[in-house]
Protein backbone atom coordinates (compact mmCIF):
# COMPACT_ATOMS: atom_id res chain seq x y z
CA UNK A 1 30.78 -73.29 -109.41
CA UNK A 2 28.34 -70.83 -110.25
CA UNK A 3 28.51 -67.08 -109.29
CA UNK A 4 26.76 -67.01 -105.82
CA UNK A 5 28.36 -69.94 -104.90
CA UNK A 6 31.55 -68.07 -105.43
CA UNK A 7 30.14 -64.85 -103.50
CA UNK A 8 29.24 -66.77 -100.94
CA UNK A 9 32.56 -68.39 -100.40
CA UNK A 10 34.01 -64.88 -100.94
CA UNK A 11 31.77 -63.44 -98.39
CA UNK A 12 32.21 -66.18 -96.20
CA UNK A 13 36.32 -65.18 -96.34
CA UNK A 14 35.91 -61.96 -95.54
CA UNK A 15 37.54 -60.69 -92.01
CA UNK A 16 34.98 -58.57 -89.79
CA UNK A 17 35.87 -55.46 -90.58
CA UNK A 18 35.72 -56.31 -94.60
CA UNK A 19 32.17 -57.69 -93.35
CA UNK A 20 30.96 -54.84 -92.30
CA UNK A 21 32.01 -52.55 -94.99
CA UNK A 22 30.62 -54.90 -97.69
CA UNK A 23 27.12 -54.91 -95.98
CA UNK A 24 26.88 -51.37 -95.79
CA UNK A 25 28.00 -51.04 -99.50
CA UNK A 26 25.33 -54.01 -100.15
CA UNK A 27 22.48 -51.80 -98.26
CA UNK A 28 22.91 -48.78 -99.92
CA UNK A 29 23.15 -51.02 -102.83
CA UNK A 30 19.79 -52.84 -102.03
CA UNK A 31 17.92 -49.68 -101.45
CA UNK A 32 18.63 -47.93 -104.65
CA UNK A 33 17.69 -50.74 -106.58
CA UNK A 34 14.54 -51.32 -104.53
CA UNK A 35 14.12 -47.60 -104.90
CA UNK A 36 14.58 -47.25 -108.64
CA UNK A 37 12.03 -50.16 -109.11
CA UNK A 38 9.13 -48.46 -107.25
CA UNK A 39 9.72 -45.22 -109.29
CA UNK A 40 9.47 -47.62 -112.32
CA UNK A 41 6.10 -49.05 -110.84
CA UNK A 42 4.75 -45.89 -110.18
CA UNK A 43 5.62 -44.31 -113.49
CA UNK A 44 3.88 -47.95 -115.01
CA UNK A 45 0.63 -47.17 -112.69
CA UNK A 46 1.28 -50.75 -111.17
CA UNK A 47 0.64 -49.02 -107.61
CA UNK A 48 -2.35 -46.84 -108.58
CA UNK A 49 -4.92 -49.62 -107.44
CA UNK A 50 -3.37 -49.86 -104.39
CA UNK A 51 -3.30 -46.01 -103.66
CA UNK A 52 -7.06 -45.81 -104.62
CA UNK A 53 -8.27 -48.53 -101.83
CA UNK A 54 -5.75 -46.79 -99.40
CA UNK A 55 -7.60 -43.54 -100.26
CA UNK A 56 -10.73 -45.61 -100.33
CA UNK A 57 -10.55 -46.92 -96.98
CA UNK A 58 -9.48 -43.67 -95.83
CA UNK A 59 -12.13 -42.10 -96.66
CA UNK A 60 -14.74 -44.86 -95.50
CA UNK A 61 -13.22 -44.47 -91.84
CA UNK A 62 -11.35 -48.05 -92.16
CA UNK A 63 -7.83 -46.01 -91.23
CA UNK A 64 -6.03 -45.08 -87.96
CA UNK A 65 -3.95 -42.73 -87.05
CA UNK A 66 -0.39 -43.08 -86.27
């Protein structure tokens, strides 16, 4: 069995209340990954294209307002 099989099945044991705590501890964990990555992508200048259309299209009228 490999390791997210055995999660799974872990998961899968858990009672309701060990539910919930483990998928608030698996958010937080989620978001600081996903958060750590975009600094890394923004400190590689993988993102800068995408700012300069935004800014692009801004500028060109093609944006609303929210």
């Amino acid at each position: 069995m490999g390791k997210v099989e055995k999660i799974e099945q872990d998961v899968k044991a858990l009672s309701p209340e060990e539910l919930a705590e483990f998928r608030a501890w698996f958010l937080e964990y989620d978001w600081t990954a996903w958060d750590r990555q975009i600094e890394r992508d923004v400190q590689n200048g993988r993102l800068d294209d995408l700012a300069e259309k935004a800014l692009r299209d801004h500028a060109a009228g093609k944006t609303t307002r929210l």
